[in-house]
Structure formats: structure tokens, C-alpha cells
PDB file of N, CA and C in Angstrom:
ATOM      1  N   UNK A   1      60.667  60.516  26.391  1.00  0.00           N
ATOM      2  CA  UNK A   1      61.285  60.300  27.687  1.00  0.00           C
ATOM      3  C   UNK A   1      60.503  60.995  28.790  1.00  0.00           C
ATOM      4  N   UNK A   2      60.437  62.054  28.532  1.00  0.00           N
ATOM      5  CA  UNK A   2      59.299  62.933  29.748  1.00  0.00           C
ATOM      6  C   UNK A   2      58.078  62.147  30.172  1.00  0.00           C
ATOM      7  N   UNK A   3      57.278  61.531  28.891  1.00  0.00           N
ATOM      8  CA  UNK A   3      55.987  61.234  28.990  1.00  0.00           C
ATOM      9  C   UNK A   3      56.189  59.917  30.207  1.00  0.00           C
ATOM     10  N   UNK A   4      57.549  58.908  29.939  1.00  0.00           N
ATOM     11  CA  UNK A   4      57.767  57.936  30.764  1.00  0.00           C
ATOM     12  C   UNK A   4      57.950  57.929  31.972  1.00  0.00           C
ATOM     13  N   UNK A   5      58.826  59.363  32.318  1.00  0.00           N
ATOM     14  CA  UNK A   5      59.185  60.215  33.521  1.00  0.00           C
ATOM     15  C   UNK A   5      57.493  59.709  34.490  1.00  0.00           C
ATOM     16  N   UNK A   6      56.582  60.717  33.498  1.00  0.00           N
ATOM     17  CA  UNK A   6      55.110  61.453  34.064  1.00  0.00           C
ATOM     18  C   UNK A   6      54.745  60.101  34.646  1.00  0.00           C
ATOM     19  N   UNK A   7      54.480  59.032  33.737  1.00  0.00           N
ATOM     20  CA  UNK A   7      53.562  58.045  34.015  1.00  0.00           C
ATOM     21  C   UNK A   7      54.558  57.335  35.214  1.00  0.00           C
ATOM     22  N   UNK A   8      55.817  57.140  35.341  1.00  0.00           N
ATOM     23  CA  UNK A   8      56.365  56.529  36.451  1.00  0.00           C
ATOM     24  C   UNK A   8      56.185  56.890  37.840  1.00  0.00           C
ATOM     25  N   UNK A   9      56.429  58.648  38.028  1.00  0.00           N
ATOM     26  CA  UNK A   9      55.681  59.410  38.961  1.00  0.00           C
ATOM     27  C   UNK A   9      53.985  59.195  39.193  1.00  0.00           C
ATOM     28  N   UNK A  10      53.255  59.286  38.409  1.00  0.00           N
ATOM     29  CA  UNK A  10      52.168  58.829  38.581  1.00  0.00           C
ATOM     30  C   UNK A  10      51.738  57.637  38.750  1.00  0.00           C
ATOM     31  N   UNK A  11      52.104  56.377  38.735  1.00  0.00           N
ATOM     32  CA  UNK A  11      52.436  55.054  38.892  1.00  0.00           C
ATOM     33  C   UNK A  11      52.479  55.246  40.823  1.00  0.00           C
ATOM     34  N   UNK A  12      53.757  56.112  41.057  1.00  0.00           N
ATOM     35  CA  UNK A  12      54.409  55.790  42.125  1.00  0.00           C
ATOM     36  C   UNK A  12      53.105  56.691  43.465  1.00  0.00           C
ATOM     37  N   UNK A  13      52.556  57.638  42.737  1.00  0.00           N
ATOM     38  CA  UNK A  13      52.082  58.605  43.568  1.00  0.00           C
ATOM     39  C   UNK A  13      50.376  57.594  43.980  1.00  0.00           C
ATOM     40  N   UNK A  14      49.803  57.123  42.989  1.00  0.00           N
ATOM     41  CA  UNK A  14      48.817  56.097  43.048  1.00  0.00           C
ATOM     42  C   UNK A  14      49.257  55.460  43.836  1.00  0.00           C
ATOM     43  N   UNK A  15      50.114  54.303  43.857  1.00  0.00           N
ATOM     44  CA  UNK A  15      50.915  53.478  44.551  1.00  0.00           C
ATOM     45  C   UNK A  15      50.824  54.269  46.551  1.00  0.00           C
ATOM     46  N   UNK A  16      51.065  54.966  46.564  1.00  0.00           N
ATOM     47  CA  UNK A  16      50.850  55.598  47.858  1.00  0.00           C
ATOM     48  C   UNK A  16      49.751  56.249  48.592  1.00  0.00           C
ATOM     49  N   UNK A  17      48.923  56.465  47.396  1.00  0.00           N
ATOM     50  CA  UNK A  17      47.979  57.189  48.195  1.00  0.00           C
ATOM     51  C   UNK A  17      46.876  55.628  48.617  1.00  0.00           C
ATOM     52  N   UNK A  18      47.297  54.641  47.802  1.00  0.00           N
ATOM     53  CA  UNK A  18      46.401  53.336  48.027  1.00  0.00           C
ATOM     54  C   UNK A  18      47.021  52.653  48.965  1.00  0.00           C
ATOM     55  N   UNK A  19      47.767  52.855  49.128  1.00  0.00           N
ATOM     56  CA  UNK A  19      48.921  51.932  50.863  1.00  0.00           C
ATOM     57  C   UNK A  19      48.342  52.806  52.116  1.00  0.00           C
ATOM     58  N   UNK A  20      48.237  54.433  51.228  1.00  0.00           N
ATOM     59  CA  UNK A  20      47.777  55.424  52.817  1.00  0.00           C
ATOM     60  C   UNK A  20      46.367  54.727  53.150  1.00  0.00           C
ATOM     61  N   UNK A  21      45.378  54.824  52.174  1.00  0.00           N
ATOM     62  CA  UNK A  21      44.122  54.408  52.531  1.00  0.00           C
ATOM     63  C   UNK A  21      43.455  53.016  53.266  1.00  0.00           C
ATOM     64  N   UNK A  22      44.436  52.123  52.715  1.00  0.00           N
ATOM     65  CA  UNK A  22      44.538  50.986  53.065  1.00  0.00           C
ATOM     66  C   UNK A  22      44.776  50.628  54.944  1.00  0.00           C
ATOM     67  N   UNK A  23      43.549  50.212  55.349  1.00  0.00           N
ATOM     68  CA  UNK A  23      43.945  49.699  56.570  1.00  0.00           C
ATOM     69  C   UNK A  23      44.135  48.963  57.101  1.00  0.00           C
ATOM     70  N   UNK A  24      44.861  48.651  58.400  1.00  0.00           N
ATOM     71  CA  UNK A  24      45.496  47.417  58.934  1.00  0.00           C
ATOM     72  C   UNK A  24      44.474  46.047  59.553  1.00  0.00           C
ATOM     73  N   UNK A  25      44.507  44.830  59.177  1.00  0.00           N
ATOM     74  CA  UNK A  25      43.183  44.173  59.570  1.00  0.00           C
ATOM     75  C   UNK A  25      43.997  43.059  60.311  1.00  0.00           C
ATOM     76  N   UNK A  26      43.003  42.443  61.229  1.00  0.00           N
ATOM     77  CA  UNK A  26      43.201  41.402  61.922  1.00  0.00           C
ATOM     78  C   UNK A  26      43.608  40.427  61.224  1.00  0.00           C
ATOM     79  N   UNK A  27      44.573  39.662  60.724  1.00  0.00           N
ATOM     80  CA  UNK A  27      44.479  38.490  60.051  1.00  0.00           C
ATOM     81  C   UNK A  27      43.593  36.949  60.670  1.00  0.00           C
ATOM     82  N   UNK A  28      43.375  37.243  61.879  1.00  0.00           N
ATOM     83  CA  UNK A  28      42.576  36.051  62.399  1.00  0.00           C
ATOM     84  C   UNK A  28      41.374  36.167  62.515  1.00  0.00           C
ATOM     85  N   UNK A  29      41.204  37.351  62.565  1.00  0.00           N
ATOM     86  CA  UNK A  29      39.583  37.765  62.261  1.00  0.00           C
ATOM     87  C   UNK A  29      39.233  38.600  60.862  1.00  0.00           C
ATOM     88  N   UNK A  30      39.930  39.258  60.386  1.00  0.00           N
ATOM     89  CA  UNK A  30      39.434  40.027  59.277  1.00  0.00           C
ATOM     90  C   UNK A  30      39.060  41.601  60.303  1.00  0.00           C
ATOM     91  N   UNK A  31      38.607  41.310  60.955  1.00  0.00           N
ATOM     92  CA  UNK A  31      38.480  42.902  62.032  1.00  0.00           C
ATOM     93  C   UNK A  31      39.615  44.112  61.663  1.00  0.00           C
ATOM     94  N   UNK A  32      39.203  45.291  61.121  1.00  0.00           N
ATOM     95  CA  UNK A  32      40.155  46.634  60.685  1.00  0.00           C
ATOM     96  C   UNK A  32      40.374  46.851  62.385  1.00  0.00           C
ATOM     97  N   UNK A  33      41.712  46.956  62.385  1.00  0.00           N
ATOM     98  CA  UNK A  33      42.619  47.143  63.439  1.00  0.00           C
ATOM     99  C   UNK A  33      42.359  48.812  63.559  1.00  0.00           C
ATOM    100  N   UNK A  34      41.723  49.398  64.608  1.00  0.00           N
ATOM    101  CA  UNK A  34      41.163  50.770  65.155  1.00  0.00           C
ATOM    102  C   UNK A  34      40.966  50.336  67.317  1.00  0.00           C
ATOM    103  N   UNK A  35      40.667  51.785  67.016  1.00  0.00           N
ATOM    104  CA  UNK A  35      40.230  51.821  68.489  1.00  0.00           C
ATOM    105  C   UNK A  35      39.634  50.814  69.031  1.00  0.00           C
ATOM    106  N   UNK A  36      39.515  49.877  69.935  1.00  0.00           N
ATOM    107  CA  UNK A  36      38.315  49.229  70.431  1.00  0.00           C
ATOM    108  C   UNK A  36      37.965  47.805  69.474  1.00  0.00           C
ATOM    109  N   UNK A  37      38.653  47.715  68.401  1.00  0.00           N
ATOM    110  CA  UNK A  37      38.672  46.108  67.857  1.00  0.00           C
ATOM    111  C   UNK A  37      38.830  45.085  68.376  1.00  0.00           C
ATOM    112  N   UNK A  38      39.665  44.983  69.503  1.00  0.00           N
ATOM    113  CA  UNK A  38      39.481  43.918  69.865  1.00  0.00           C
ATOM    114  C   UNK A  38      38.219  43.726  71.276  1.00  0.00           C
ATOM    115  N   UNK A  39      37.875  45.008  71.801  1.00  0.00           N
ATOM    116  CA  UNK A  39      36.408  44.713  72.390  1.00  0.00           C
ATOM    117  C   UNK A  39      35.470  44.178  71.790  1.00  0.00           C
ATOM    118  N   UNK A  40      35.039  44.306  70.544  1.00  0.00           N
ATOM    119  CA  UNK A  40      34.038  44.463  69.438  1.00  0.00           C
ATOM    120  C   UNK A  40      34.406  42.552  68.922  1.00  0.00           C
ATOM    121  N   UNK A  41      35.708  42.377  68.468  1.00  0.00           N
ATOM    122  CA  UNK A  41      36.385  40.463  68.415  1.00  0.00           C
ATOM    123  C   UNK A  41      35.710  39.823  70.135  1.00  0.00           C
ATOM    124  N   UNK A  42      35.778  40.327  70.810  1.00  0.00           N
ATOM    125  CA  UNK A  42      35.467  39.596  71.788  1.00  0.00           C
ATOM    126  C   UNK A  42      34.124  39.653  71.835  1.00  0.00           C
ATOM    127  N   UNK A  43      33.331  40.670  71.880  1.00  0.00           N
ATOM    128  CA  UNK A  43      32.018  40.553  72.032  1.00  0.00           C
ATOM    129  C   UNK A  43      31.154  39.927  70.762  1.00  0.00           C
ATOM    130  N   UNK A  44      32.050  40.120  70.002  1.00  0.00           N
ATOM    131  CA  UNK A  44      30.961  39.679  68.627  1.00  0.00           C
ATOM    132  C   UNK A  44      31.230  37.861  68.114  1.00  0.00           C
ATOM    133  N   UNK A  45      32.297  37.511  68.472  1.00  0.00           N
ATOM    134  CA  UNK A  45      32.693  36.438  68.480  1.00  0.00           C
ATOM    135  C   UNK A  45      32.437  35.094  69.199  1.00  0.00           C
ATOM    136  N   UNK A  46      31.927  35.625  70.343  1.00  0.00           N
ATOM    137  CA  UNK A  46      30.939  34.406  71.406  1.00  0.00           C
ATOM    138  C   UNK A  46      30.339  33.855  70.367  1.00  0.00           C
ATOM    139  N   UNK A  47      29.617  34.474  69.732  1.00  0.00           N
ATOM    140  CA  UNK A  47      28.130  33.821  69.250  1.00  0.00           C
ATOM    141  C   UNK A  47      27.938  33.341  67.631  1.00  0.00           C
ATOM    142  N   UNK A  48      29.000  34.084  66.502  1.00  0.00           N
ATOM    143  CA  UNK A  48      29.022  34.069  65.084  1.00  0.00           C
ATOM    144  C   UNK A  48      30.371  34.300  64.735  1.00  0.00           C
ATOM    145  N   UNK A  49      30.759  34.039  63.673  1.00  0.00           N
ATOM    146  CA  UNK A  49      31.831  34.357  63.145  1.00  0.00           C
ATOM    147  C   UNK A  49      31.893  35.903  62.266  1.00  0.00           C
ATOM    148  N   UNK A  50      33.493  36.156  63.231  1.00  0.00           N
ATOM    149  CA  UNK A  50      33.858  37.414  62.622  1.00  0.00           C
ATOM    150  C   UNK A  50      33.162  38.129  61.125  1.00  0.00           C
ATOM    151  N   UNK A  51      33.100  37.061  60.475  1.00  0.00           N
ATOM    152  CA  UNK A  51      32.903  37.100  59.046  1.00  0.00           C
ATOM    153  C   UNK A  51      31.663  37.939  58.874  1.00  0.00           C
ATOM    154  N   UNK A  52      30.428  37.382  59.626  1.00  0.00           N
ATOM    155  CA  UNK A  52      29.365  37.936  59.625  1.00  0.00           C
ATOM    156  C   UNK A  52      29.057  39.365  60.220  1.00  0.00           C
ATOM    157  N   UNK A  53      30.151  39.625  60.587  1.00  0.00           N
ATOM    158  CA  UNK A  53      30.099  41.099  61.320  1.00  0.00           C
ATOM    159  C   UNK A  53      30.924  41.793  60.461  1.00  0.00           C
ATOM    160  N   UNK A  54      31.942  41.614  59.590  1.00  0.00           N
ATOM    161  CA  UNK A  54      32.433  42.508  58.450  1.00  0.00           C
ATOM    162  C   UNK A  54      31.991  42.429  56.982  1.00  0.00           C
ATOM    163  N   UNK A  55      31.207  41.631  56.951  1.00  0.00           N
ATOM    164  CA  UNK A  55      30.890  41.435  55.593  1.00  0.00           C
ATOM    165  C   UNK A  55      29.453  42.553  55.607  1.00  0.00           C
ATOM    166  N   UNK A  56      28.879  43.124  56.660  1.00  0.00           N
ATOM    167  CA  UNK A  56      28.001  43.714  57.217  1.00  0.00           C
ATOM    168  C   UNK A  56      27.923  45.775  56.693  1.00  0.00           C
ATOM    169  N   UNK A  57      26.831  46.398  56.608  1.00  0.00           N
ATOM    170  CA  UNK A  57      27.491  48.061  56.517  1.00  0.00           C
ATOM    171  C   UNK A  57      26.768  48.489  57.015  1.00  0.00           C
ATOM    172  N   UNK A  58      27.073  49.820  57.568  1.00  0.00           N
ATOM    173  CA  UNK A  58      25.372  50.185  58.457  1.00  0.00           C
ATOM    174  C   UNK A  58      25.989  51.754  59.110  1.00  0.00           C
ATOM    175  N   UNK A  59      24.835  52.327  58.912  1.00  0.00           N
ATOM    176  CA  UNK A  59      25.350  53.577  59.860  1.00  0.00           C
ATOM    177  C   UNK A  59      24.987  53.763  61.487  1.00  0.00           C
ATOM    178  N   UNK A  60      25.429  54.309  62.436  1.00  0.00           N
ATOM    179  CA  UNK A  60      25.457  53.933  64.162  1.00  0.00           C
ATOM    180  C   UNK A  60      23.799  53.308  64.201  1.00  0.00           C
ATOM    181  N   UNK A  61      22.842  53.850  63.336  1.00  0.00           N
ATOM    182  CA  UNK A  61      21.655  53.712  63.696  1.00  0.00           C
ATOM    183  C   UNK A  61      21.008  52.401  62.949  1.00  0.00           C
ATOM    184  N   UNK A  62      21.971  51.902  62.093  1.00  0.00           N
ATOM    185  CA  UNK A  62      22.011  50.563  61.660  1.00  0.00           C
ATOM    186  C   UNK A  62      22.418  49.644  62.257  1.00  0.00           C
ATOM    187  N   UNK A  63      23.833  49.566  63.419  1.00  0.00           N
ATOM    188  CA  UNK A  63      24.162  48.828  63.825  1.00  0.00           C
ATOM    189  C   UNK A  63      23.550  48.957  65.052  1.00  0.00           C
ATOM    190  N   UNK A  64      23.194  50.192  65.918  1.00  0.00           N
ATOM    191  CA  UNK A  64      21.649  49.955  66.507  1.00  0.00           C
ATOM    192  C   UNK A  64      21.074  49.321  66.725  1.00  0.00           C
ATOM    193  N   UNK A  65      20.318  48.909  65.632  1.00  0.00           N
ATOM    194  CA  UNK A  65      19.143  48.429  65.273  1.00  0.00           C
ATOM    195  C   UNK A  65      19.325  46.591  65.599  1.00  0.00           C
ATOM    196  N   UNK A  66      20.823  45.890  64.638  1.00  0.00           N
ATOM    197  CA  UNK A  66      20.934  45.048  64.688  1.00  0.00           C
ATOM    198  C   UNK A  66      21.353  44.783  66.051  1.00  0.00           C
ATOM    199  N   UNK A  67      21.837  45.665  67.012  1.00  0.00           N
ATOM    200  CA  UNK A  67      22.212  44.768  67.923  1.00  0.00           C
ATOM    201  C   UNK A  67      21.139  44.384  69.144  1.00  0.00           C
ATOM    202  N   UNK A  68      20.442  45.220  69.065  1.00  0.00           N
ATOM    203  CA  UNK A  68      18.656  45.726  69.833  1.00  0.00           C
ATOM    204  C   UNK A  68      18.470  44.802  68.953  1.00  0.00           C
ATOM    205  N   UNK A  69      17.991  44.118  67.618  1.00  0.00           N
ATOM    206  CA  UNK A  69      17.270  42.863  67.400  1.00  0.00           C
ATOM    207  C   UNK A  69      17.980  41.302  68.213  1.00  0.00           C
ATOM    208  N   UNK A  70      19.475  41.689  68.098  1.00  0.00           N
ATOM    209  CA  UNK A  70      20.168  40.039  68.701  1.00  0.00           C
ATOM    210  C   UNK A  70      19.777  40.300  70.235  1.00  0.00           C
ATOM    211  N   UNK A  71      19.496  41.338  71.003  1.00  0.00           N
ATOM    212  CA  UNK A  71      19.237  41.556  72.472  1.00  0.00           C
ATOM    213  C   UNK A  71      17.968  41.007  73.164  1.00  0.00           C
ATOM    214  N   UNK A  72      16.748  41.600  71.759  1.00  0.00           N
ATOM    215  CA  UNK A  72      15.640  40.968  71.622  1.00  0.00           C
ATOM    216  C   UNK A  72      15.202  40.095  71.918  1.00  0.00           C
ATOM    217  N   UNK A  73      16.043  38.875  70.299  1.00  0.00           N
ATOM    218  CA  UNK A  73      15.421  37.899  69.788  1.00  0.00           C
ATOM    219  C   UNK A  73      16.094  36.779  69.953  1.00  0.00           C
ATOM    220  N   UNK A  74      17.805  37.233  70.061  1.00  0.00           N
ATOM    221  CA  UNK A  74      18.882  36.091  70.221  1.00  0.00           C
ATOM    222  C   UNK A  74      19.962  36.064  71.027  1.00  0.00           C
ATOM    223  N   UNK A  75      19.409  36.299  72.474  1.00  0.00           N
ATOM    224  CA  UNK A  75      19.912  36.265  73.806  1.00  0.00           C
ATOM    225  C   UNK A  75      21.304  36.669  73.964  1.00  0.00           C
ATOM    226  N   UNK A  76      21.100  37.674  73.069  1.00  0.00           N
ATOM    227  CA  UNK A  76      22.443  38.788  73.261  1.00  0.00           C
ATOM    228  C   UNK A  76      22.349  39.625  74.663  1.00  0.00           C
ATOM    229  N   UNK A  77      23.475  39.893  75.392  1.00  0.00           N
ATOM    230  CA  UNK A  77      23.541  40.539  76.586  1.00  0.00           C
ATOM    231  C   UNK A  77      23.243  41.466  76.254  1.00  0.00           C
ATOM    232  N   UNK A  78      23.319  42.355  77.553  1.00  0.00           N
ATOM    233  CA  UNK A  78      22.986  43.803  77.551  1.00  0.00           C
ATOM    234  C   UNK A  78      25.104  44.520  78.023  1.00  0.00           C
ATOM    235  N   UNK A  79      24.619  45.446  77.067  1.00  0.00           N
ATOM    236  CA  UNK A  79      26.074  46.243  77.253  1.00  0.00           C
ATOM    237  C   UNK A  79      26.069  47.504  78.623  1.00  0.00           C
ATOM    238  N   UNK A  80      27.203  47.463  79.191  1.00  0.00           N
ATOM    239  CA  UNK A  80      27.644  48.667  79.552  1.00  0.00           C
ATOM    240  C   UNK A  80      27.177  49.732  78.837  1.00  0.00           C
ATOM    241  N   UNK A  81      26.623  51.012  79.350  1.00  0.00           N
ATOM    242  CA  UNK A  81      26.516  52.062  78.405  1.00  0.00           C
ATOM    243  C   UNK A  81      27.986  52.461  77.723  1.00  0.00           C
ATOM    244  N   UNK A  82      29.238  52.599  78.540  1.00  0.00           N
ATOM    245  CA  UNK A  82      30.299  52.643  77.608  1.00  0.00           C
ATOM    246  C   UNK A  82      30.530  52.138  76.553  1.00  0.00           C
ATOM    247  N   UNK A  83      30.727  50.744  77.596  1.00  0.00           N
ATOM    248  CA  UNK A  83      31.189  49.582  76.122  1.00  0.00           C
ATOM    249  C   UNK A  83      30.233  49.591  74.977  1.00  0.00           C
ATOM    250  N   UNK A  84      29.040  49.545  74.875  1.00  0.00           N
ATOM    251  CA  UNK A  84      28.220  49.565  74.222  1.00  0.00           C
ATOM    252  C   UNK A  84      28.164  51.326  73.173  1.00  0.00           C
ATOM    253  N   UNK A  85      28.959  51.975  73.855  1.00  0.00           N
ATOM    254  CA  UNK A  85      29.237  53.399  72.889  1.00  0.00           C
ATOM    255  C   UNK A  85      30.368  53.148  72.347  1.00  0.00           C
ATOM    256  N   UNK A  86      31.713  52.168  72.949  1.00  0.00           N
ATOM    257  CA  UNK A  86      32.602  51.885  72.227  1.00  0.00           C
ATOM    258  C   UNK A  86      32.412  50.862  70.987  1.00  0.00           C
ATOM    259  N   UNK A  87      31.235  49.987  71.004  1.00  0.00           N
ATOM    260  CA  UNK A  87      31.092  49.156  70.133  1.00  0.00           C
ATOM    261  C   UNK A  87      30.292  49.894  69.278  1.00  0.00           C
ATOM    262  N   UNK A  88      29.208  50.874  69.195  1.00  0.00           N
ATOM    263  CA  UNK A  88      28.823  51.132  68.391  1.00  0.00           C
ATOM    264  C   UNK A  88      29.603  52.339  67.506  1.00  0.00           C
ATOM    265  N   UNK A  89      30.690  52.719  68.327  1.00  0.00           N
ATOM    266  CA  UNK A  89      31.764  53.628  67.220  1.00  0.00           C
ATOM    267  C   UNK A  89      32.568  52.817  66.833  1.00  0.00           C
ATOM    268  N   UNK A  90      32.725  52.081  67.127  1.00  0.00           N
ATOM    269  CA  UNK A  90      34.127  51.094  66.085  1.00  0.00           C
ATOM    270  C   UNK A  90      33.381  51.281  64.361  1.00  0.00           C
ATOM    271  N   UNK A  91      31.880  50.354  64.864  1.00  0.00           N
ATOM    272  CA  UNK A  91      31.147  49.802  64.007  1.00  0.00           C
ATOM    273  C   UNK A  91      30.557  50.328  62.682  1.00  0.00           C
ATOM    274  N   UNK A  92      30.449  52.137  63.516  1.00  0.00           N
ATOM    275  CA  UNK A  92      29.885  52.824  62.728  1.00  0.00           C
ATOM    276  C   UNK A  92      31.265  53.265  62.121  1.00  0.00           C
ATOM    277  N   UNK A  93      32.312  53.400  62.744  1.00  0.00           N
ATOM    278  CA  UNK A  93      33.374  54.317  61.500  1.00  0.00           C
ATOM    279  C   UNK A  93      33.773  53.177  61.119  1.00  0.00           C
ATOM    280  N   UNK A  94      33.997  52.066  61.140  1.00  0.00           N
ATOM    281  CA  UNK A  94      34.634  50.990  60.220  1.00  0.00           C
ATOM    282  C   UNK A  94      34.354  50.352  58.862  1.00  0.00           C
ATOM    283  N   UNK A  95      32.859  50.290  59.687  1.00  0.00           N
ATOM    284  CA  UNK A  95      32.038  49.546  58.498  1.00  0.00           C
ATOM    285  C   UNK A  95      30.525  50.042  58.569  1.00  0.00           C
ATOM    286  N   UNK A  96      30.998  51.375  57.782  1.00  0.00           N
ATOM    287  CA  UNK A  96      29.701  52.319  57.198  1.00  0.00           C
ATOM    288  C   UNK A  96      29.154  51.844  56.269  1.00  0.00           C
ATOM    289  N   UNK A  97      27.922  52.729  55.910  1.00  0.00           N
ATOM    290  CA  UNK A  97      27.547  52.176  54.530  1.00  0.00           C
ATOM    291  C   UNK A  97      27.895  52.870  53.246  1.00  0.00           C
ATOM    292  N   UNK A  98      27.977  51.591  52.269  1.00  0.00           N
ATOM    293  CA  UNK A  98      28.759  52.154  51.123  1.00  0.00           C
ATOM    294  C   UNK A  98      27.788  50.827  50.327  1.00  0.00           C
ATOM    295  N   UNK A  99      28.731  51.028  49.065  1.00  0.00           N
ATOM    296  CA  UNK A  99      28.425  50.023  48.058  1.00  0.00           C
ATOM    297  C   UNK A  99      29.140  49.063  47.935  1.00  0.00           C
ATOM    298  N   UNK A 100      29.803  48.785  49.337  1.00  0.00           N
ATOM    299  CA  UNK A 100      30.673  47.523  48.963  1.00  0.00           C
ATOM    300  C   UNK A 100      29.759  46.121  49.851  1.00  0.00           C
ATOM    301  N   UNK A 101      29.247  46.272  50.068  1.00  0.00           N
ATOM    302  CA  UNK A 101      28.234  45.472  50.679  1.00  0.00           C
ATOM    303  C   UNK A 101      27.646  44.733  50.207  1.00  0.00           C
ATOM    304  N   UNK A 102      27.241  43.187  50.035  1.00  0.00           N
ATOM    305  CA  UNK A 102      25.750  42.160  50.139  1.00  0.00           C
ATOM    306  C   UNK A 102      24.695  42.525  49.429  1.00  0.00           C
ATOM    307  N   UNK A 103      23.962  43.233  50.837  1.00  0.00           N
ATOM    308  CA  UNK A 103      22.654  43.785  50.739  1.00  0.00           C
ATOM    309  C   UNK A 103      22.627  44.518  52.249  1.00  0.00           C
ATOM    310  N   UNK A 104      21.345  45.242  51.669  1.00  0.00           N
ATOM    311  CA  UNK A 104      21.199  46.162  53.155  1.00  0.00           C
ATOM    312  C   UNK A 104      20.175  45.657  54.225  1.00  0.00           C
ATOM    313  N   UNK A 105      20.843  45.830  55.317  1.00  0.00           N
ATOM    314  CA  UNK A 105      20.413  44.855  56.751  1.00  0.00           C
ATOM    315  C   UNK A 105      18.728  44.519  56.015  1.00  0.00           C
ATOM    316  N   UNK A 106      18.260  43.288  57.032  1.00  0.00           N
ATOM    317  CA  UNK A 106      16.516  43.811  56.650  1.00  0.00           C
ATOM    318  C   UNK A 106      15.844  44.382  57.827  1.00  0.00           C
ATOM    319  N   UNK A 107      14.748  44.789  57.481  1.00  0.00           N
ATOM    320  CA  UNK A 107      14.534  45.913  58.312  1.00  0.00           C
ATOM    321  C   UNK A 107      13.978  44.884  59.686  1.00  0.00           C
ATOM    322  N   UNK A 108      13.890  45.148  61.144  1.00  0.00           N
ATOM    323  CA  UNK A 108      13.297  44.299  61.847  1.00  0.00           C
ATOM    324  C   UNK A 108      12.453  43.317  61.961  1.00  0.00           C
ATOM    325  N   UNK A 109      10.746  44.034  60.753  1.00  0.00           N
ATOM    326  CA  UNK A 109       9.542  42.990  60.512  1.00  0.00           C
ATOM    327  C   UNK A 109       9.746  41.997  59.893  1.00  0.00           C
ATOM    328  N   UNK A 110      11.297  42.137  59.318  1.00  0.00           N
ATOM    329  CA  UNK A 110      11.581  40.800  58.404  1.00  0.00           C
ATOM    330  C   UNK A 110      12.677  39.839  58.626  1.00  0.00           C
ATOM    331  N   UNK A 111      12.812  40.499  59.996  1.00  0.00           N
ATOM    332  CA  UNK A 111      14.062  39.146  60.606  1.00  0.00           C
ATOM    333  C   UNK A 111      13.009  38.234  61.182  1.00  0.00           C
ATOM    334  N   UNK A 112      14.020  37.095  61.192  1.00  0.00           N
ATOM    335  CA  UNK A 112      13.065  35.696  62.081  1.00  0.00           C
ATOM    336  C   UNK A 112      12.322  35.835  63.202  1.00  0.00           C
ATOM    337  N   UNK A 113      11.292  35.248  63.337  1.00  0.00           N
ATOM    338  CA  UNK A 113      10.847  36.078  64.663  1.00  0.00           C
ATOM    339  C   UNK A 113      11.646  35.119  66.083  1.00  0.00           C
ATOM    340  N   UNK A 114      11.294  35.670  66.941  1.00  0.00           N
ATOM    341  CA  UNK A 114      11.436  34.877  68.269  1.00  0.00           C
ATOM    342  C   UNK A 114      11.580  33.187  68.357  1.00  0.00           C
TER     343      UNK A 114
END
């Protein structure tokens, strides 16, 4: 009886700490509902689908990089210095890099050129 006790409590305590971690997402975009998400849905959404921007991981100096290549190469605007600090913190605490990812960005010499 105890042992059933343990594992039910432990059942229940798992059960919570995976609801805590768990965060709230856009259902129309997939976008994790944080600070500044829906700046980041609007700006990123002109041009590609949401999809391609969360399926994505990168640290501030990753998403950097990619957005200085679309500014470049694929007549992406130029940001506000704000907005452009608000988009690159969404980006970087949302969707860091980890191992849940694709593959990792490619590096500039190997995106399409111009």
C-alpha cells in the first residue's frame, strides 16, 4: 500500500512540474506567448510563415546573424534600435539553442547568394 501511496505522489508531483514548465503558445501561430510575441508575429509574418521562425534555435548572436542576412539579401527592413532589441530578446530567450532543433542555422557563405 505505501509503495502505491509513493508512486501516486510521484505520478502527481511529475504531473506538475511538466504543466509548470510548459508554456503558453499562440495557437494561430505556434509563437510561445512572452513579452513582445506578438511584435516578433507581426514582423516575422509579412514575409514567411510562423513555422519557419519556431522550428528555428539560435543564441542573440544567431538570430543576429539571420536577421542581418534577410536585411542583406532578402529585403528585410531595417528595425528601430528598440524594436529590433525587443525582437532579438523574445528570440533569444524563446528559442535558444538546444537539441530540439533541425539543424544548425548555416553559416552566411552558405546561404543563397543575392
Amino acid at each position: 500500500m505505501n509503495t502505491i501511496l509513493k508512486k501516486t505522489v510521484l505520478a502527481a508531483l511529475c504531473s506538475l512540474s511538466l504543466s509548470a514548465a510548459a508554456k503558453d503558445v499562440d495557437p494561430e501561430s505556434g509563437f510561445i506567448i512572452a513579452p513582445d510575441w506578438e511584435l516578433v508575429k507581426a514582423q516575422c509574418t509579412v514575409c514567411h510563415s510562423s513555422k519557419l521562425v519556431t522550428a528555428q534555435r539560435g543564441s542573440r548572436k544567431t538570430w543576429e546573424s539571420i536577421i542581418r542576412w534577410m536585411q542583406a539579401t532578402q529585403g528585410l527592413w531595417q528595425f528601430e534600435p528598440e524594436m529590433e532589441r525587443k525582437i532579438f530578446d523574445y528570440l533569444a530567450a524563446n528559442y535558444p539553442p538546444g537539441d530540439g532543433y533541425r539543424r544548425k542555422p548555416l553559416p552566411p557563405e552558405l546561404r543563397p547568394p543575392q
